[in-house]
C-alpha atoms as a PDB file:
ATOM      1  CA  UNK A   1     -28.019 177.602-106.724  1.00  0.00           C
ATOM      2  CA  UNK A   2     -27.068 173.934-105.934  1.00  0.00           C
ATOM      3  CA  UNK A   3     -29.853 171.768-104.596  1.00  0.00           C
ATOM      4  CA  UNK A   4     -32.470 168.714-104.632  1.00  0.00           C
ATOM      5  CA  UNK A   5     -36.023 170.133-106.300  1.00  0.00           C
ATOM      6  CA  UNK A   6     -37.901 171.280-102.862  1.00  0.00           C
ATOM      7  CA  UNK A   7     -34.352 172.830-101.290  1.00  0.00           C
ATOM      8  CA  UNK A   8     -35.429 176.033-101.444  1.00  0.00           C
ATOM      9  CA  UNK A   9     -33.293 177.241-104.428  1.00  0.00           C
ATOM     10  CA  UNK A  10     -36.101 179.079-106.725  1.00  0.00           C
ATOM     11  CA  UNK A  11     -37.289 181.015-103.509  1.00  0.00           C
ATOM     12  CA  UNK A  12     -33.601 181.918-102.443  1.00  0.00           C
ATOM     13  CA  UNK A  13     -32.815 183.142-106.423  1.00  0.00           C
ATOM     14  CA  UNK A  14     -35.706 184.831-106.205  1.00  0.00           C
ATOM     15  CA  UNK A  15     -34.241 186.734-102.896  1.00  0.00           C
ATOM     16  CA  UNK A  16     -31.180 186.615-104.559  1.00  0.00           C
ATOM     17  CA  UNK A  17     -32.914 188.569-107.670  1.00  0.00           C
ATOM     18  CA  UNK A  18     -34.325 191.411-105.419  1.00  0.00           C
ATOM     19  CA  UNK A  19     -31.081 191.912-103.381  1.00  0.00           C
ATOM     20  CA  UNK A  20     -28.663 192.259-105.852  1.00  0.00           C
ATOM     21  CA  UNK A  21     -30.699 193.492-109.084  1.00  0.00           C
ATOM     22  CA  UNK A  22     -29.636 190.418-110.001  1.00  0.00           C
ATOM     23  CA  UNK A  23     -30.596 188.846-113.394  1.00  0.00           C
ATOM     24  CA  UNK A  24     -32.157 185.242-112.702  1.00  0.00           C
ATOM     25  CA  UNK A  25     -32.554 182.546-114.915  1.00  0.00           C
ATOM     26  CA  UNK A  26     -34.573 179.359-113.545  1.00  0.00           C
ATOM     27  CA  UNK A  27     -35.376 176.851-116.274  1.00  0.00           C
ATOM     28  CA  UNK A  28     -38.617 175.690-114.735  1.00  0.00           C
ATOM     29  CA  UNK A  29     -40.303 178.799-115.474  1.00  0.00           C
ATOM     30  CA  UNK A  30     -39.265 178.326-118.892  1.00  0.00           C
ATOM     31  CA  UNK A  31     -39.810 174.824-119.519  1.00  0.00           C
ATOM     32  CA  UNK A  32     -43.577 174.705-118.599  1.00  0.00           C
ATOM     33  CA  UNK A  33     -45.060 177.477-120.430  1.00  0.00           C
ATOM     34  CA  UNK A  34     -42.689 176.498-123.840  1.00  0.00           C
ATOM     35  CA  UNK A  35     -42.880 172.889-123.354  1.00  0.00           C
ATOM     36  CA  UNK A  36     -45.213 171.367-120.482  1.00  0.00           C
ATOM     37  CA  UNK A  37     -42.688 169.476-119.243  1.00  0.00           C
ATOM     38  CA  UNK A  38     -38.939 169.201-117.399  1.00  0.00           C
ATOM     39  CA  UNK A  39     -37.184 168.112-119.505  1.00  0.00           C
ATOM     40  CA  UNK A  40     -39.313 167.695-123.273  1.00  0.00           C
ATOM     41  CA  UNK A  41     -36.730 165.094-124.701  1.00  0.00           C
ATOM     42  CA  UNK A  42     -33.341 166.898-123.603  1.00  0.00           C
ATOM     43  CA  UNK A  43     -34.594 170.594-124.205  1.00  0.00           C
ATOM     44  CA  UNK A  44     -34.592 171.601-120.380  1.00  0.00           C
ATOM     45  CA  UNK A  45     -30.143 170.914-121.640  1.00  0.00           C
ATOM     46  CA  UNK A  46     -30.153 173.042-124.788  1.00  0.00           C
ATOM     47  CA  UNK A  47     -32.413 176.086-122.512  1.00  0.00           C
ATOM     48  CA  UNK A  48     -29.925 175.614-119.361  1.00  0.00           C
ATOM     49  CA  UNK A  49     -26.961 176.459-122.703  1.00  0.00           C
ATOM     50  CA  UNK A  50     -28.687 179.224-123.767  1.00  0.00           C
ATOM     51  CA  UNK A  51     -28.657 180.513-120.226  1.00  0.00           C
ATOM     52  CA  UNK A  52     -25.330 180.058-119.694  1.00  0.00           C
ATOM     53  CA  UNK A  53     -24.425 181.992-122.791  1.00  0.00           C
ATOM     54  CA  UNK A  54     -26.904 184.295-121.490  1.00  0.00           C
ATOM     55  CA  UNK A  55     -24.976 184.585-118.792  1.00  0.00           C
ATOM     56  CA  UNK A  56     -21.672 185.391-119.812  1.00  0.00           C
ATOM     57  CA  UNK A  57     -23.270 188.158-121.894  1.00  0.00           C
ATOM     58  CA  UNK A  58     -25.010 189.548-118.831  1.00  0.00           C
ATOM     59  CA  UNK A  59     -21.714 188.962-116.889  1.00  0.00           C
ATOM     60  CA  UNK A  60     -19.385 191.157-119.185  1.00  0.00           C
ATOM     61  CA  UNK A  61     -21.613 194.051-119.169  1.00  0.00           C
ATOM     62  CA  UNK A  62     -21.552 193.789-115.532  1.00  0.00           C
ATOM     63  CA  UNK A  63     -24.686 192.608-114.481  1.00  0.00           C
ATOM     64  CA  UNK A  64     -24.959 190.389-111.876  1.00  0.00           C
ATOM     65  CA  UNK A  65     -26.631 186.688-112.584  1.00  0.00           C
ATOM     66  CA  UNK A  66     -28.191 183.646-110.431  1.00  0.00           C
ATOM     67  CA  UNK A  67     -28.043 180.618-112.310  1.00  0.00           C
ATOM     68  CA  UNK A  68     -30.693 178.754-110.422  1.00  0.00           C
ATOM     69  CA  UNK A  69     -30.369 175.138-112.212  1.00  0.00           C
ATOM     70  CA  UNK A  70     -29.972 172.859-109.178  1.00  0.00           C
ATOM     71  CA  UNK A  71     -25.826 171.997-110.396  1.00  0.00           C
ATOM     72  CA  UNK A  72     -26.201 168.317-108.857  1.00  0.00           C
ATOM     73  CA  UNK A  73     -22.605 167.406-110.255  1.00  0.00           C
ATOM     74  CA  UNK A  74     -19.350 169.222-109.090  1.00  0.00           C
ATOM     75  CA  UNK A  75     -18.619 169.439-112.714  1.00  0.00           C
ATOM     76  CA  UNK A  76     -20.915 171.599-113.591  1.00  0.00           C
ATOM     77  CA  UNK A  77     -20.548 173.575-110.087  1.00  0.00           C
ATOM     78  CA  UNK A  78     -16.772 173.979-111.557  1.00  0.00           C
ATOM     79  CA  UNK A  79     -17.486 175.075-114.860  1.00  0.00           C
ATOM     80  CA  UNK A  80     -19.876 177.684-114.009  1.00  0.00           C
ATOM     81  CA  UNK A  81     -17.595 178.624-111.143  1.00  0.00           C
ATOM     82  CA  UNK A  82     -14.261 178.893-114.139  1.00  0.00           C
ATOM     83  CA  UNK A  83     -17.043 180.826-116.443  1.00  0.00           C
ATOM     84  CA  UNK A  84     -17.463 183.189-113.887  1.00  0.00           C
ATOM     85  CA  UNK A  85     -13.457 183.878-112.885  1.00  0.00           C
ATOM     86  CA  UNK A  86     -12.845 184.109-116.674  1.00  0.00           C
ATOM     87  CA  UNK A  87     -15.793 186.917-116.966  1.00  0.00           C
ATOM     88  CA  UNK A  88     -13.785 188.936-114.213  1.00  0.00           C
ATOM     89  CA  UNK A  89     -17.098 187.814-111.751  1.00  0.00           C
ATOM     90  CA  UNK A  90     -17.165 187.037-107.900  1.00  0.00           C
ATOM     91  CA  UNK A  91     -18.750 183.624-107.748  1.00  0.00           C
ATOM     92  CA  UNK A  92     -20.667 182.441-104.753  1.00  0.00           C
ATOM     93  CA  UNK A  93     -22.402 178.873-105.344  1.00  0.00           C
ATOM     94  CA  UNK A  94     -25.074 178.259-102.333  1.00  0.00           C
ATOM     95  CA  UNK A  95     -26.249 175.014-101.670  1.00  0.00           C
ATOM     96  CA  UNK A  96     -28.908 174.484-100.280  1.00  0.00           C
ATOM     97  CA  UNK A  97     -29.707 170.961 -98.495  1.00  0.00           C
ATOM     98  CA  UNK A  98     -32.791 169.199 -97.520  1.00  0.00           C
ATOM     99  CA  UNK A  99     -33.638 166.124 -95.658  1.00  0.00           C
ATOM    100  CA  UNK A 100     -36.043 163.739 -97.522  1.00  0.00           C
ATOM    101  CA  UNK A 101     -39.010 164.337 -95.058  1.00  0.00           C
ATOM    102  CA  UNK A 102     -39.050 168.466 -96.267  1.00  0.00           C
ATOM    103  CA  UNK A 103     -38.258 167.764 -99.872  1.00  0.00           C
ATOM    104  CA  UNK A 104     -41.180 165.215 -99.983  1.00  0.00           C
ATOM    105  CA  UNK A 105     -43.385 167.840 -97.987  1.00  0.00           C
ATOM    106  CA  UNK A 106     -42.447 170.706-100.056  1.00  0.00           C
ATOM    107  CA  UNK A 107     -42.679 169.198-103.357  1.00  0.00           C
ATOM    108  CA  UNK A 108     -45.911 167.540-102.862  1.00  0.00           C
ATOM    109  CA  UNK A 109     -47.064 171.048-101.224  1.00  0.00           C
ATOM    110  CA  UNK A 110     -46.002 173.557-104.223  1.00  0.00           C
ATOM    111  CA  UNK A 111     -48.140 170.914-106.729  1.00  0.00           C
ATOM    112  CA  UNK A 112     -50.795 170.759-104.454  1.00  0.00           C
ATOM    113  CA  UNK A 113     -51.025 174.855-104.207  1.00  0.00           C
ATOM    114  CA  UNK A 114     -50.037 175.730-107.874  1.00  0.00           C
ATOM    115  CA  UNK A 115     -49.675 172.001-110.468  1.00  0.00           C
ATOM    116  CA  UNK A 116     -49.425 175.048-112.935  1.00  0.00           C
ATOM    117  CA  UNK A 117     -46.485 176.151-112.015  1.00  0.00           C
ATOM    118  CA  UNK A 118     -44.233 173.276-111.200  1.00  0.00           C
ATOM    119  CA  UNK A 119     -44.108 170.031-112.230  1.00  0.00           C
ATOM    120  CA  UNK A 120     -45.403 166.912-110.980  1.00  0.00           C
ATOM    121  CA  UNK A 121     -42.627 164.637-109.210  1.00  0.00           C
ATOM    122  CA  UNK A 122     -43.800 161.422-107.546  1.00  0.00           C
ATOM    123  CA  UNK A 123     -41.615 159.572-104.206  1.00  0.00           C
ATOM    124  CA  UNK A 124     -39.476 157.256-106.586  1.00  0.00           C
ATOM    125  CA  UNK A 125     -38.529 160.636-108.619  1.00  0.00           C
ATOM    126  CA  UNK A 126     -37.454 162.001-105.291  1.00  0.00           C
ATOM    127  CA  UNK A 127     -35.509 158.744-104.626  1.00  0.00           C
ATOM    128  CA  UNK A 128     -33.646 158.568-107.851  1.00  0.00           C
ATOM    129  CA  UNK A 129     -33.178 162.392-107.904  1.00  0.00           C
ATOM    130  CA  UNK A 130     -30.941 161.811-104.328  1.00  0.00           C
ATOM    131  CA  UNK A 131     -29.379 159.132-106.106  1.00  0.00           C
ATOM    132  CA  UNK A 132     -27.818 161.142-108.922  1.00  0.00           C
ATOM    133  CA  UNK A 133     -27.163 163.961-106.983  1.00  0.00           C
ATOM    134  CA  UNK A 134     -23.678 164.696-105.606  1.00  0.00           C
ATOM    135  CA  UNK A 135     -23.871 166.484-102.694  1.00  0.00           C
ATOM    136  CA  UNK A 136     -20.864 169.348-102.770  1.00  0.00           C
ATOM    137  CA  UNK A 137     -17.690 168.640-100.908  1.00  0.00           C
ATOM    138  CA  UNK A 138     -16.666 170.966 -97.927  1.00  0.00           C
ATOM    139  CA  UNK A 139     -13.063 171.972-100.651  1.00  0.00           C
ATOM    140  CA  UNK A 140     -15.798 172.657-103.271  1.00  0.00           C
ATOM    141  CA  UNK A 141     -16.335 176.115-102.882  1.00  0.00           C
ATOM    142  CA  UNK A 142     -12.652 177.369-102.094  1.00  0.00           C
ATOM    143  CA  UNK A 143     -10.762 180.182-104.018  1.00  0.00           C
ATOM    144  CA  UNK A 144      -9.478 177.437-106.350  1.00  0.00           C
ATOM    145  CA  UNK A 145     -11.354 175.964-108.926  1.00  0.00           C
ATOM    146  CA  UNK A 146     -11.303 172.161-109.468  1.00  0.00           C
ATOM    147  CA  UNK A 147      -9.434 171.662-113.068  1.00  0.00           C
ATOM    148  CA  UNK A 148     -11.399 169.752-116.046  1.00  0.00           C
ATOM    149  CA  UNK A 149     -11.952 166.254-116.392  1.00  0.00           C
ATOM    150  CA  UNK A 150      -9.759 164.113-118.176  1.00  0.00           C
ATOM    151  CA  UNK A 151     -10.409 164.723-122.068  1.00  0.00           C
ATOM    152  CA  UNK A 152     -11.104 168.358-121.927  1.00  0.00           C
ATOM    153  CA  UNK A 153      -8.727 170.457-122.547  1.00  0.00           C
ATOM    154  CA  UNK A 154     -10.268 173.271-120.618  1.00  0.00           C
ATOM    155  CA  UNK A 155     -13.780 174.517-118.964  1.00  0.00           C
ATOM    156  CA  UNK A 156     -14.795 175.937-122.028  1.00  0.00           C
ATOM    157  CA  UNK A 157     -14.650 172.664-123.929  1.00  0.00           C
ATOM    158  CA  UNK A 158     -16.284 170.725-121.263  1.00  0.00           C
ATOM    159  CA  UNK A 159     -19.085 173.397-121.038  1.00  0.00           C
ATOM    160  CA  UNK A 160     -19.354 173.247-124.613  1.00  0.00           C
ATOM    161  CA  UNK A 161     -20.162 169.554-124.816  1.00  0.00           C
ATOM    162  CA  UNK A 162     -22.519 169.519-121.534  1.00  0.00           C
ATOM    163  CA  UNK A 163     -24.132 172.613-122.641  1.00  0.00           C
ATOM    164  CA  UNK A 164     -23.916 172.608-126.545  1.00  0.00           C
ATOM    165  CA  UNK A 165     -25.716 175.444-126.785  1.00  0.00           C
ATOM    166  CA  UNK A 166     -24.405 177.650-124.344  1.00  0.00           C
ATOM    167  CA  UNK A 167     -21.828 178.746-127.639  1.00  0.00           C
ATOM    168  CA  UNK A 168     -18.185 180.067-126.619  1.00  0.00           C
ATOM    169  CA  UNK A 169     -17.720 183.894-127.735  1.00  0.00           C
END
């Protein structure tokens, strides 16, 4: 799932889920109950490795996975997207955009309706949150995946130092 918080990506997973028997991993469900918080002083990074070696496990016994973390970087959109062609897995990355009038609407809404279940986000955490994202590029999502950046000598190794905990058997 690739997206700005209030895109729709949770709801779509959760679609996603039902569809496909799918197993779905959404750090904000996790984050709140073990820590209160998004991102608890860089745990919401060592949860989102744990799901990714999560994943891979889940992948080679052949059941299907939705990784819905929001991917705002084409790197990470490429890794998991090399993760999945190594496990032998069709990977479809859907991204889901949203003009800042809905996100601001939606995010405010789902607080609003359920503050214990989401996290609060005010307008200047919207604002920065469209500044860091990159929004994917229309070659993104092609049968060819994008190769690493400079200084890694494969996905693997990149995935291992943005994800430390994600492991690599």
């Amino acid at each position: 799932m690739v997206g700005l918080p209030g895109a729709g990506k949770t709801t779509r997973a959760r679609e996603l889920e039902r569809e496909h028997g799918a197993l779905r991993l959404t750090p904000d469900e996790w984050m709140l109950p073990l820590f209160g918080e998004s991102d608890a002083g860089g745990a919401r990074d060592v949860l989102e490795g744990r799901f990714v070696w999560l994943a891979r496990r889940a992948l080679a016994i052949g059941t299907d996975v939705v990784l819905d973390f929001g991917l705002w970087g084409r790197d990470e959109r490429s890794a998991l997207r090399a993760l999945a062609a190594e496990a032998g897995a069709r990977c479809a990355a859907i991204w889901l955009p949203v003009d800042e009038a809905t996100q601001r609407q939606r995010v405010f809404a789902r607080f609003d309706r359920a503050p214990d279940e989401t996290f609060p986000m005010t307008a200047d955490d919207l604002v920065r949150s469209r500044q860091v994202f990159e929004p994917p590029a229309e070659d993104e999502f092609g049968p060819v995946v994008d190769p690493p950046p400079a200084g890694f000598d494969g996905w693997a190794r990149w995935i291992a130092d943005r994800w430390p905990s994600a492991g690599t058997d």
